[in-house]
PDB file of N, CA and C in Angstrom:
ATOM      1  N   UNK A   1      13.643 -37.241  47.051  1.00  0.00           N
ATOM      2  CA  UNK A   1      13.346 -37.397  45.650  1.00  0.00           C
ATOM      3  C   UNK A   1      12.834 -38.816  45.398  1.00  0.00           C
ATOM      4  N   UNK A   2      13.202 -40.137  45.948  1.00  0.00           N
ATOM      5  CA  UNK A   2      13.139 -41.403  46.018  1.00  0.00           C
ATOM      6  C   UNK A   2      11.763 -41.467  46.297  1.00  0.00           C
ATOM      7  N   UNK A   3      11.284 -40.699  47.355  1.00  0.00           N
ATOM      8  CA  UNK A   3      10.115 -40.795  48.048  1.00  0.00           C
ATOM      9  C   UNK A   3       8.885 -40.302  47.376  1.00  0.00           C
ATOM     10  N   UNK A   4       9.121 -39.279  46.904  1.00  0.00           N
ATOM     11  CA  UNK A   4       8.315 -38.495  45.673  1.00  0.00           C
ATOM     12  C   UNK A   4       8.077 -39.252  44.701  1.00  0.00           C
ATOM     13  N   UNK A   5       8.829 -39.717  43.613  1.00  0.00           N
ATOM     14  CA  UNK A   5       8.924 -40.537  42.741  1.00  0.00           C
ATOM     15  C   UNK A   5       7.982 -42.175  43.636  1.00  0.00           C
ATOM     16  N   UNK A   6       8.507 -42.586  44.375  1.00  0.00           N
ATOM     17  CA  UNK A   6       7.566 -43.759  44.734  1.00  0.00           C
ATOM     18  C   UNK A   6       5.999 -43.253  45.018  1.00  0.00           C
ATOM     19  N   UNK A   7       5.524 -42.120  45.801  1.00  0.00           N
ATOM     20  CA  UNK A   7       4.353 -41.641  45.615  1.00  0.00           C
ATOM     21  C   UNK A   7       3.699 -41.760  44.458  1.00  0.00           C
ATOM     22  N   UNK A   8       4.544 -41.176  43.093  1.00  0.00           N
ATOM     23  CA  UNK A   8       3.800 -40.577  41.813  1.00  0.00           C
ATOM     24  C   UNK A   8       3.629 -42.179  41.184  1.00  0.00           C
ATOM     25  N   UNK A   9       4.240 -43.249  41.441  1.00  0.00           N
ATOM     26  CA  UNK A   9       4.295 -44.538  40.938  1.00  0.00           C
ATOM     27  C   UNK A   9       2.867 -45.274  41.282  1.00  0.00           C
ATOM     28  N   UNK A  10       2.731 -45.108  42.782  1.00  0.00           N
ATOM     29  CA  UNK A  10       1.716 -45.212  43.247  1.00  0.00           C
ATOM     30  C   UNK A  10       0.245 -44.861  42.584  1.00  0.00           C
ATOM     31  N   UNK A  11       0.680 -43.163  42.489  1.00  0.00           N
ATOM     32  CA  UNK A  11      -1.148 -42.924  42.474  1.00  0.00           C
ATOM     33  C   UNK A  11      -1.237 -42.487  41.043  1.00  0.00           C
ATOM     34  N   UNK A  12      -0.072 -42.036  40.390  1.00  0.00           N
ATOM     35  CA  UNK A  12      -0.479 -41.726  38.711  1.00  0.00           C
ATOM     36  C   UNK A  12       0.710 -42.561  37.958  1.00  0.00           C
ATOM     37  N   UNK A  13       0.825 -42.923  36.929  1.00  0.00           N
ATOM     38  CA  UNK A  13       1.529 -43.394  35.871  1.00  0.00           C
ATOM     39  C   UNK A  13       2.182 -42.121  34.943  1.00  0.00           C
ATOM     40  N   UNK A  14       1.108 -41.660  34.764  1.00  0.00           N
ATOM     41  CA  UNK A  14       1.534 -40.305  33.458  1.00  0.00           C
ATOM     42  C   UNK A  14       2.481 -39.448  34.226  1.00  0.00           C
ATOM     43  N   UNK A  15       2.323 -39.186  35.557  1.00  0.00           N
ATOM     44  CA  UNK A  15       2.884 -38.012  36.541  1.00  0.00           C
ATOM     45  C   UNK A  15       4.224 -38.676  36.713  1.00  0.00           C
ATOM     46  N   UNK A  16       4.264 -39.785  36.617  1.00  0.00           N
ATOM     47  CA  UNK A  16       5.518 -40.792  37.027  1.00  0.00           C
ATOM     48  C   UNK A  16       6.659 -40.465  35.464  1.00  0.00           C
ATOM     49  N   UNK A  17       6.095 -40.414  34.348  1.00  0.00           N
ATOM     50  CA  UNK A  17       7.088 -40.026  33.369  1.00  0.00           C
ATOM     51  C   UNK A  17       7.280 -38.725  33.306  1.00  0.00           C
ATOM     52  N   UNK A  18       6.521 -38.043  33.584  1.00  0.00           N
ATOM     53  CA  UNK A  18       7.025 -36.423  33.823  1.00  0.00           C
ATOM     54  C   UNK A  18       7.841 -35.964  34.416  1.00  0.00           C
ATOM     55  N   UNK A  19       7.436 -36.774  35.916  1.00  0.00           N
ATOM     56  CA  UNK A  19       8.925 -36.472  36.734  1.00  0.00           C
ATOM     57  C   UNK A  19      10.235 -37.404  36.040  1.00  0.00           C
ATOM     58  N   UNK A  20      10.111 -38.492  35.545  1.00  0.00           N
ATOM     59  CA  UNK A  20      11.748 -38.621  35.462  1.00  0.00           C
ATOM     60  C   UNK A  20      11.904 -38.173  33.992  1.00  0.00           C
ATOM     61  N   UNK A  21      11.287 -37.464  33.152  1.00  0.00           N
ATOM     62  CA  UNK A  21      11.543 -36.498  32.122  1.00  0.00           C
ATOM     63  C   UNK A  21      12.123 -35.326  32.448  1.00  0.00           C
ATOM     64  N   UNK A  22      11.704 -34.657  34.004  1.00  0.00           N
ATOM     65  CA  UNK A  22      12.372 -33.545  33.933  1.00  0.00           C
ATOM     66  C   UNK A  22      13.355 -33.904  35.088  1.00  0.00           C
ATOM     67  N   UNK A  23      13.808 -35.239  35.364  1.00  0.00           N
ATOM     68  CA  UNK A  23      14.631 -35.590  35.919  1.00  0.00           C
ATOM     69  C   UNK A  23      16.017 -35.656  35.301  1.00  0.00           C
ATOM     70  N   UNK A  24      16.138 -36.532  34.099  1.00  0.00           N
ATOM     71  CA  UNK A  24      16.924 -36.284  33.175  1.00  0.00           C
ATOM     72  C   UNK A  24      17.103 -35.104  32.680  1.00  0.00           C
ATOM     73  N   UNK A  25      16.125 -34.395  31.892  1.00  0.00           N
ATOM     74  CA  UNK A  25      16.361 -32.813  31.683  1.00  0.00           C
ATOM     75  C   UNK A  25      17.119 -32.186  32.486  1.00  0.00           C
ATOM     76  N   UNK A  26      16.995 -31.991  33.786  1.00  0.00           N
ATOM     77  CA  UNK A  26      17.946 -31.425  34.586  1.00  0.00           C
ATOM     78  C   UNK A  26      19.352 -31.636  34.953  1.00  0.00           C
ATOM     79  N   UNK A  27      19.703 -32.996  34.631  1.00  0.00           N
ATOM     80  CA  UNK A  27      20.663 -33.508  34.767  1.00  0.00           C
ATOM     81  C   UNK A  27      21.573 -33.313  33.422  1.00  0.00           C
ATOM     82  N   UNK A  28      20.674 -33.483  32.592  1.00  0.00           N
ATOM     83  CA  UNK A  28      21.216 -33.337  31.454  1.00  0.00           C
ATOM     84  C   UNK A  28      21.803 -32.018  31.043  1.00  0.00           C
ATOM     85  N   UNK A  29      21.292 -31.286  31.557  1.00  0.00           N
ATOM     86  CA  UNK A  29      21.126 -29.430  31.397  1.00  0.00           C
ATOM     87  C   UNK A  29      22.560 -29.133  32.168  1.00  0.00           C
ATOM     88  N   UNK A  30      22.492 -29.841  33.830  1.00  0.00           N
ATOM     89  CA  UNK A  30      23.748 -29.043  34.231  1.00  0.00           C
ATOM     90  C   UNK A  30      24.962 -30.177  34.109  1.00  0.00           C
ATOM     91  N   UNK A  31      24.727 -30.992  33.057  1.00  0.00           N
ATOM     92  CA  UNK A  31      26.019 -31.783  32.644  1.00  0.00           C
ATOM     93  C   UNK A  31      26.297 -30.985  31.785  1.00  0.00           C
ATOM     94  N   UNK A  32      25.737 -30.447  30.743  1.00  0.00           N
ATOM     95  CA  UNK A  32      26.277 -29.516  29.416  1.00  0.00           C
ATOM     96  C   UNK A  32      26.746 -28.295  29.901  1.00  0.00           C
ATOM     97  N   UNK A  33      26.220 -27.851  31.036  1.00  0.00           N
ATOM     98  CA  UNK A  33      26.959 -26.767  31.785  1.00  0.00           C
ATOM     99  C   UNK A  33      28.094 -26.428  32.262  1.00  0.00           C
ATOM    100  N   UNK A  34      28.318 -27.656  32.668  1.00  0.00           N
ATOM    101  CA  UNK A  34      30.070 -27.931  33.274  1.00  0.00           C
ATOM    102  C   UNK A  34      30.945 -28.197  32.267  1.00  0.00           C
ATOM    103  N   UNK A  35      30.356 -28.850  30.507  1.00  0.00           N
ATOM    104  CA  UNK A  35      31.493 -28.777  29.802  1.00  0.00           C
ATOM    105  C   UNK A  35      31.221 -27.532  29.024  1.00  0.00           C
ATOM    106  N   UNK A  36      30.149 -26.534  29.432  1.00  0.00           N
ATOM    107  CA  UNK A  36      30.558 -24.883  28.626  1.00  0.00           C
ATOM    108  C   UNK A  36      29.526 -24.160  27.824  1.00  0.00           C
ATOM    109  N   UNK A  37      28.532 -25.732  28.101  1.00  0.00           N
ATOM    110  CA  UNK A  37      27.447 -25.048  26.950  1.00  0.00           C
ATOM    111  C   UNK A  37      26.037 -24.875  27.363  1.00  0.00           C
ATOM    112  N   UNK A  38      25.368 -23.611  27.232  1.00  0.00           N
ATOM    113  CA  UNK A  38      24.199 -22.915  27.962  1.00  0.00           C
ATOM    114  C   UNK A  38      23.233 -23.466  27.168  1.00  0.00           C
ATOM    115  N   UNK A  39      22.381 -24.182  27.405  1.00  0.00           N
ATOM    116  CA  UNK A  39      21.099 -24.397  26.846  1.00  0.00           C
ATOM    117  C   UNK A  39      19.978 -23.191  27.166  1.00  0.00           C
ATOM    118  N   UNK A  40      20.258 -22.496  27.888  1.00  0.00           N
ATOM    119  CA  UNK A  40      19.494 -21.199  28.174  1.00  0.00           C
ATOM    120  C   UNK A  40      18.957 -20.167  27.316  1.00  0.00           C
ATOM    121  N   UNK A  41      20.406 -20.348  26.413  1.00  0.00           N
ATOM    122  CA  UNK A  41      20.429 -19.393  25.419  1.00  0.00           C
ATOM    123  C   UNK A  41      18.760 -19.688  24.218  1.00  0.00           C
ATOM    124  N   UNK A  42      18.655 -20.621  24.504  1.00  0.00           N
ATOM    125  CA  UNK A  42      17.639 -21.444  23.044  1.00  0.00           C
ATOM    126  C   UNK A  42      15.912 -20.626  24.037  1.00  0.00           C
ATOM    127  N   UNK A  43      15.942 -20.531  25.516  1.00  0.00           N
ATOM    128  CA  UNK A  43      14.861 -20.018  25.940  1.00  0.00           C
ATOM    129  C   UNK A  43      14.847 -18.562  26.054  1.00  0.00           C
ATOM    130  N   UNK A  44      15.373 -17.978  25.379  1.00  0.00           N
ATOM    131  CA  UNK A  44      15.621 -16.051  25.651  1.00  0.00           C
ATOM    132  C   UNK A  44      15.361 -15.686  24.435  1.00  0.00           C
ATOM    133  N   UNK A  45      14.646 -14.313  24.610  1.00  0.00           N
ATOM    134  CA  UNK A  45      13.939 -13.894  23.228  1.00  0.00           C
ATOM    135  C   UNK A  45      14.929 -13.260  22.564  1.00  0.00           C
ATOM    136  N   UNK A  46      14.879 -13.532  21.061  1.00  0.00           N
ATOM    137  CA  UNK A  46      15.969 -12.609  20.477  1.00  0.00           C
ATOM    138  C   UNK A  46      15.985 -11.446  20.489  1.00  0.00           C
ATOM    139  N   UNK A  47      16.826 -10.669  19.986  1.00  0.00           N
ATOM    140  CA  UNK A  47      16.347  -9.096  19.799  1.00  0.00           C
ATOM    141  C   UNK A  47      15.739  -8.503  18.823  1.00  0.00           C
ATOM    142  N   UNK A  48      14.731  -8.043  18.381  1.00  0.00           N
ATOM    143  CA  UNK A  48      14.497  -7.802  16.993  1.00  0.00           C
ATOM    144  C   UNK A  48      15.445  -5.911  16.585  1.00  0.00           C
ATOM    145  N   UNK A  49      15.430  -6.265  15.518  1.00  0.00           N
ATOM    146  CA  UNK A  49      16.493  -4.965  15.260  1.00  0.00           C
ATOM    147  C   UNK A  49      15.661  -3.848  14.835  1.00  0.00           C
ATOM    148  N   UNK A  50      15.877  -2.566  15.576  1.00  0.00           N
ATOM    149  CA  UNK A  50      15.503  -1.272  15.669  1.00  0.00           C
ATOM    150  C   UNK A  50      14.803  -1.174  14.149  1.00  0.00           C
ATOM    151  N   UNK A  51      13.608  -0.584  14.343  1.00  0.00           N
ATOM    152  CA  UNK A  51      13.091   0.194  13.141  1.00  0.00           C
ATOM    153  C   UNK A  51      13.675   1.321  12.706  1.00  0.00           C
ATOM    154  N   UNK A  52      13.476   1.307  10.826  1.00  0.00           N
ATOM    155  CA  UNK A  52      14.493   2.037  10.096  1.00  0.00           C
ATOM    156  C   UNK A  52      13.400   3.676  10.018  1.00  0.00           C
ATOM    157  N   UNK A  53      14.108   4.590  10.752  1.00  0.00           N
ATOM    158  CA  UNK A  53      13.138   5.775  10.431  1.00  0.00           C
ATOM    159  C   UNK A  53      13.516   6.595   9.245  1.00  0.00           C
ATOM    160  N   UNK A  54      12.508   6.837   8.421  1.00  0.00           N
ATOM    161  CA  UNK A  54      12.282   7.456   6.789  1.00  0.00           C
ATOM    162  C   UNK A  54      11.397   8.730   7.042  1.00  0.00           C
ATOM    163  N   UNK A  55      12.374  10.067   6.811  1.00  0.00           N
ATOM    164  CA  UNK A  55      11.742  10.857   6.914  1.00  0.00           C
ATOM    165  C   UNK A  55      11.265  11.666   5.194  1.00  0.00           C
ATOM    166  N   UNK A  56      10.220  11.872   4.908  1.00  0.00           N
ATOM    167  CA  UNK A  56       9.793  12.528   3.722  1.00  0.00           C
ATOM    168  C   UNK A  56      10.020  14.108   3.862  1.00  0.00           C
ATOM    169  N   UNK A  57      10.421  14.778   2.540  1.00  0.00           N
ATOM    170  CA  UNK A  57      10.523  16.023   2.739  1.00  0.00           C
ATOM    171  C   UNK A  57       8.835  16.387   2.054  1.00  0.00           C
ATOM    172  N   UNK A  58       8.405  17.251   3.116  1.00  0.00           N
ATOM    173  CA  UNK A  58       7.009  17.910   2.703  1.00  0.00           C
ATOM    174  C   UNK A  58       6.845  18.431   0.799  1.00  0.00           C
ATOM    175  N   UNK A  59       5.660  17.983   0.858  1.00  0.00           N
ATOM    176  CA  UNK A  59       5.529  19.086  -0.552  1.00  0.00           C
ATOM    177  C   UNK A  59       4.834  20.291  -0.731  1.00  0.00           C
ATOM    178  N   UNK A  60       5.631  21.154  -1.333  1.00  0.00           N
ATOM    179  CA  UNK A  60       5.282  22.739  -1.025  1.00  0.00           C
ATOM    180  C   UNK A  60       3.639  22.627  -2.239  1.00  0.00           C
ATOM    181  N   UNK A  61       2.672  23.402  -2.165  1.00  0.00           N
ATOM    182  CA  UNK A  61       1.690  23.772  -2.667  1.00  0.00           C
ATOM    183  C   UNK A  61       2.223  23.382  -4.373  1.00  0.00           C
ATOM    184  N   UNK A  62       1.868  23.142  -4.930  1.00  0.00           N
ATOM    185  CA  UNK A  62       1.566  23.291  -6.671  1.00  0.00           C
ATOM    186  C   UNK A  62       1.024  24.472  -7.140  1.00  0.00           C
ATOM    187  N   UNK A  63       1.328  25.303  -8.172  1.00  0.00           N
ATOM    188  CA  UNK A  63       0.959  26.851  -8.996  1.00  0.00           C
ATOM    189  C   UNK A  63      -0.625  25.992  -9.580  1.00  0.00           C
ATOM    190  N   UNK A  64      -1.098  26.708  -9.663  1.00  0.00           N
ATOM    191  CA  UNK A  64      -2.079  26.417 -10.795  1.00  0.00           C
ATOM    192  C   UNK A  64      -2.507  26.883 -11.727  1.00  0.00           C
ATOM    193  N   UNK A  65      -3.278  26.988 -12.721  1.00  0.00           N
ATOM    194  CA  UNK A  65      -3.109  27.694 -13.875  1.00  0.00           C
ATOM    195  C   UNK A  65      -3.801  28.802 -13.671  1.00  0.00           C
ATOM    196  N   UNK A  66      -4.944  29.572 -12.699  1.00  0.00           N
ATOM    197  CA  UNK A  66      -5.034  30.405 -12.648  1.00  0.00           C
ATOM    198  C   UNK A  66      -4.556  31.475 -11.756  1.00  0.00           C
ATOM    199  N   UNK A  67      -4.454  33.043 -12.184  1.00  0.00           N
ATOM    200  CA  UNK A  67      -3.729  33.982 -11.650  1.00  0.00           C
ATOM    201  C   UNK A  67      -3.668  34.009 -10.610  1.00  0.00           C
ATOM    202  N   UNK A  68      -4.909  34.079  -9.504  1.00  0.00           N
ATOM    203  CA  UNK A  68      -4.228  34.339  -8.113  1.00  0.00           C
ATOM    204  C   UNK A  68      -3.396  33.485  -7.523  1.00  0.00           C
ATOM    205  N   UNK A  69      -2.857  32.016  -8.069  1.00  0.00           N
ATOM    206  CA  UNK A  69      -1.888  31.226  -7.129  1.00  0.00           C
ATOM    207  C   UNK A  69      -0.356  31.282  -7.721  1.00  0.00           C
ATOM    208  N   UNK A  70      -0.008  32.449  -9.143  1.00  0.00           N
ATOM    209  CA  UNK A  70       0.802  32.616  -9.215  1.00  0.00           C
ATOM    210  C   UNK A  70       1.618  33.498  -8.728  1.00  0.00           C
ATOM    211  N   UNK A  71       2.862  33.288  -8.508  1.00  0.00           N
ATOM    212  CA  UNK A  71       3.750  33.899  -7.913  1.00  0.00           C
ATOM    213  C   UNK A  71       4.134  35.381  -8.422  1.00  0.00           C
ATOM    214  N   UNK A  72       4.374  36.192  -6.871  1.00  0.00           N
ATOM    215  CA  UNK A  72       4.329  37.987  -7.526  1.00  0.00           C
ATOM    216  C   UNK A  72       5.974  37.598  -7.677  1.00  0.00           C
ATOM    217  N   UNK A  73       6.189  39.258  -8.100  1.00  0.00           N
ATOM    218  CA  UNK A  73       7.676  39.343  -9.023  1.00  0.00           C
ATOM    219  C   UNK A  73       8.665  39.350  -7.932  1.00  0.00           C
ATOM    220  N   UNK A  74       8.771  39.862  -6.379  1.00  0.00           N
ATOM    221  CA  UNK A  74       9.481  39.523  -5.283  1.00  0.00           C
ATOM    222  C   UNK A  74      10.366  38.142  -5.411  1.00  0.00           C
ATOM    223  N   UNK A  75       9.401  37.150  -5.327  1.00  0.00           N
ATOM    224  CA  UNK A  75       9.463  35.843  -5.317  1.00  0.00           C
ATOM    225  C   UNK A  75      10.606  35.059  -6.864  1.00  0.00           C
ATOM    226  N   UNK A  76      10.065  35.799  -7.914  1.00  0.00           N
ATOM    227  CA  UNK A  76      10.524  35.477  -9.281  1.00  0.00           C
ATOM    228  C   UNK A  76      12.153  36.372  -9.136  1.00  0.00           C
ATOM    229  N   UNK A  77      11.962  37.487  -8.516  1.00  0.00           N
ATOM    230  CA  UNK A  77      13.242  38.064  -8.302  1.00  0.00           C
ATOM    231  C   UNK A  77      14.671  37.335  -7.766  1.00  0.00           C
ATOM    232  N   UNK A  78      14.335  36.507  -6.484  1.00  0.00           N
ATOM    233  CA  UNK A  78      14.988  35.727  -5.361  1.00  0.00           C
ATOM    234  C   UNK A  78      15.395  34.653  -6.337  1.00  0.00           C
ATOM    235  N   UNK A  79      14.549  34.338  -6.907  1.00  0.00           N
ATOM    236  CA  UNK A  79      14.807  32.829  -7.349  1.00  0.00           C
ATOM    237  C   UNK A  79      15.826  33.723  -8.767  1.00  0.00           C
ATOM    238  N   UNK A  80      15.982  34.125  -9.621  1.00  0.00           N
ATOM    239  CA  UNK A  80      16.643  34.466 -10.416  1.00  0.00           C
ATOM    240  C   UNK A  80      17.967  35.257  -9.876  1.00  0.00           C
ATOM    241  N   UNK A  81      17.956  35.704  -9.110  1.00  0.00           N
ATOM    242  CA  UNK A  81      19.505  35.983  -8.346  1.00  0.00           C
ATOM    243  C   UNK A  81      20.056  34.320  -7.828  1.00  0.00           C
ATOM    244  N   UNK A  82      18.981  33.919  -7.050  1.00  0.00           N
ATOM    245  CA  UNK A  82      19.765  32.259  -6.967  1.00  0.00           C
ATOM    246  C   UNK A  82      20.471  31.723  -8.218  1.00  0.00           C
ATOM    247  N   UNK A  83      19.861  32.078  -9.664  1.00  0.00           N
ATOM    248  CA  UNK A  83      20.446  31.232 -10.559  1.00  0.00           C
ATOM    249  C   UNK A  83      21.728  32.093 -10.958  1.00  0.00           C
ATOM    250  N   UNK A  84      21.650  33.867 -11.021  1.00  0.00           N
ATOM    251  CA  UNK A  84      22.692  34.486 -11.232  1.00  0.00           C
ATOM    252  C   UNK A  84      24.147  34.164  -9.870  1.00  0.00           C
ATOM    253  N   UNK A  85      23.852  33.407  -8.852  1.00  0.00           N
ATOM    254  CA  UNK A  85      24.779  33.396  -7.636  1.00  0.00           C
ATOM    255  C   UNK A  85      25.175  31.850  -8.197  1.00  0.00           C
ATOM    256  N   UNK A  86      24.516  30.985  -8.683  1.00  0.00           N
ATOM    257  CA  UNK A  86      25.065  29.426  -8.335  1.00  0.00           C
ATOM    258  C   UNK A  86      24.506  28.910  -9.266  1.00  0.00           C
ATOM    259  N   UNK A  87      23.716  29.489 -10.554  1.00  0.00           N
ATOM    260  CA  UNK A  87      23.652  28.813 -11.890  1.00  0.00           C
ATOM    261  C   UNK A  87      22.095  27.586 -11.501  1.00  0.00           C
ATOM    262  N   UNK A  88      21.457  27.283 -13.218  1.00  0.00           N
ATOM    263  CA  UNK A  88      20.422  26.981 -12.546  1.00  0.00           C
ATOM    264  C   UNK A  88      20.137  25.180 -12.031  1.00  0.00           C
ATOM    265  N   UNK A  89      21.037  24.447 -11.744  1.00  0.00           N
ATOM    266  CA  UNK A  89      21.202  23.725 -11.352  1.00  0.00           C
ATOM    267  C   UNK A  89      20.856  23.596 -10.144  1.00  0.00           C
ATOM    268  N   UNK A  90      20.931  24.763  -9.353  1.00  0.00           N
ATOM    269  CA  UNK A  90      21.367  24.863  -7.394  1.00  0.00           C
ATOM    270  C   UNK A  90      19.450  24.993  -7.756  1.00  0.00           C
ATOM    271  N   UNK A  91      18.820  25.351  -8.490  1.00  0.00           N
ATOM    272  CA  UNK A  91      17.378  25.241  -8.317  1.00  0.00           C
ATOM    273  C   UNK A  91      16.907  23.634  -7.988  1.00  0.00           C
ATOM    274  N   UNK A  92      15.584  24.385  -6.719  1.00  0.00           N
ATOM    275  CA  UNK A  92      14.548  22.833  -6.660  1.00  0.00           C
ATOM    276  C   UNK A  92      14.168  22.691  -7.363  1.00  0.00           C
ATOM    277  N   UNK A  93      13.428  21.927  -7.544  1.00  0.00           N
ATOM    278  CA  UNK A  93      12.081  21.128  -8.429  1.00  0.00           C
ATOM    279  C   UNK A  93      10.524  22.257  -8.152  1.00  0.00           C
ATOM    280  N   UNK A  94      10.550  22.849  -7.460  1.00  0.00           N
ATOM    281  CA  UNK A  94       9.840  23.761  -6.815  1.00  0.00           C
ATOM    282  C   UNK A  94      10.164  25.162  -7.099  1.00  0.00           C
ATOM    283  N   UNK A  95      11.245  25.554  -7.321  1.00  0.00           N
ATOM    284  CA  UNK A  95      11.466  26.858  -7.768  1.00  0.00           C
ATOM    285  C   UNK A  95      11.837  26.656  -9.656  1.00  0.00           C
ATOM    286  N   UNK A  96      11.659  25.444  -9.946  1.00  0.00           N
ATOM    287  CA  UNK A  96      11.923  26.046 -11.172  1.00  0.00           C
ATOM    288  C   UNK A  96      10.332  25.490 -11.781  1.00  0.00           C
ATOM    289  N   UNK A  97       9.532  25.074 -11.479  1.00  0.00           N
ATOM    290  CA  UNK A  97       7.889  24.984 -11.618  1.00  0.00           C
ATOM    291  C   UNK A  97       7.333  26.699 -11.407  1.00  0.00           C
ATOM    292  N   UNK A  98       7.997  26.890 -10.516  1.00  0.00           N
ATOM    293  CA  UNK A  98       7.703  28.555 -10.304  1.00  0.00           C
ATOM    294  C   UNK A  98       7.723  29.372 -11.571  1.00  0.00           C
ATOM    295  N   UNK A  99       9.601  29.246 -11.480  1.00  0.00           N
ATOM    296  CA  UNK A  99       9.656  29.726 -13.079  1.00  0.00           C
ATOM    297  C   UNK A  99       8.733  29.871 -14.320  1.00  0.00           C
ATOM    298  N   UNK A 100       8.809  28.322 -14.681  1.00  0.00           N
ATOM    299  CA  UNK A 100       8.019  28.091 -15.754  1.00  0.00           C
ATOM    300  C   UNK A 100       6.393  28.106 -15.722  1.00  0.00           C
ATOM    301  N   UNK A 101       5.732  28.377 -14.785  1.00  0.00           N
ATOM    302  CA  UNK A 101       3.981  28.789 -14.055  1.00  0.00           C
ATOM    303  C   UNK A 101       4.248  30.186 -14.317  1.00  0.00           C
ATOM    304  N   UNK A 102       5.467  31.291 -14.051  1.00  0.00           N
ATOM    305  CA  UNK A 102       5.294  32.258 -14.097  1.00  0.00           C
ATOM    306  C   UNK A 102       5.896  32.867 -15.897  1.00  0.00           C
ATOM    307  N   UNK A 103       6.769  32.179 -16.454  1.00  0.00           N
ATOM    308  CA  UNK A 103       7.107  32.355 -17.908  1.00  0.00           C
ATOM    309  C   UNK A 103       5.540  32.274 -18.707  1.00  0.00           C
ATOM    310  N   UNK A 104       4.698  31.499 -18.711  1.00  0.00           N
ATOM    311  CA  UNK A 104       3.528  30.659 -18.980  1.00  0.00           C
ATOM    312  C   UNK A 104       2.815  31.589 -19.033  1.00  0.00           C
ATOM    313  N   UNK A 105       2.837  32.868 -17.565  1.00  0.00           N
ATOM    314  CA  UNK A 105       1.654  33.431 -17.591  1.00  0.00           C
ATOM    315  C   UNK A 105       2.332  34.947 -18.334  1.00  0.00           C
ATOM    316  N   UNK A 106       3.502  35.102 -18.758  1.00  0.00           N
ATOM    317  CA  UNK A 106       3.537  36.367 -19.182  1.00  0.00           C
ATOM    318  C   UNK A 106       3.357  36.201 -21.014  1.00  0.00           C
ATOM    319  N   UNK A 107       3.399  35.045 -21.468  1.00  0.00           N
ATOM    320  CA  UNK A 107       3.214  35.125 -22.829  1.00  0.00           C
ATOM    321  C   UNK A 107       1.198  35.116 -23.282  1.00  0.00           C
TER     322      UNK A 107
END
């Protein structure tokens, strides 16, 4: 190491503080080591935390105001036993647009 260092004295100046920069550094590094403390930790990538997955519930078609996209009486049947079984609360947002697309078209 003596010998190295007298080389770099010799033929560069700048090369000469580098080495006893990372001369000290090293020394310095495994002195903090022996009383407990990792400087290592400061060169390791953190973890970044898992992406949050958001799933959307699809949206069913929209009625429209004319006849062929309204719903036949099968359909109006199901959904009105749903409200006679569990009242009309237990309805989607989707079955009760039904409803009222199909009330709409009988008046």
């Amino acid at each position: 190491m003596a010998l190295q260092l007298g080389y770099y004295v010799l033929s560069d100046q700048t090369a000469v503080g580098a080495y006893i920069a990372a001369i000290i550094w090293g020394v310095s590094f495994m002195y903090a080591l022996k009383q407990g403390s990792d400087w290592s930790n400061m060169l390791r990538k953190k973890k970044k935390s898992p992406l949050k997955v958001v799933h959307h519930k699809p949206k069913g078609p929209t009625y429209k105001s004319y006849r062929a996209d309204l719903p036949n009486q099968e359909v109006i049947d199901e959904i009105l036993d749903k409200i006679s079984l569990n009242g009309y609360e237990s309805l989607s947002a989707f079955e009760k647009e039904i409803l009222f697309k199909a009330s709409k078209q009988e008046k």
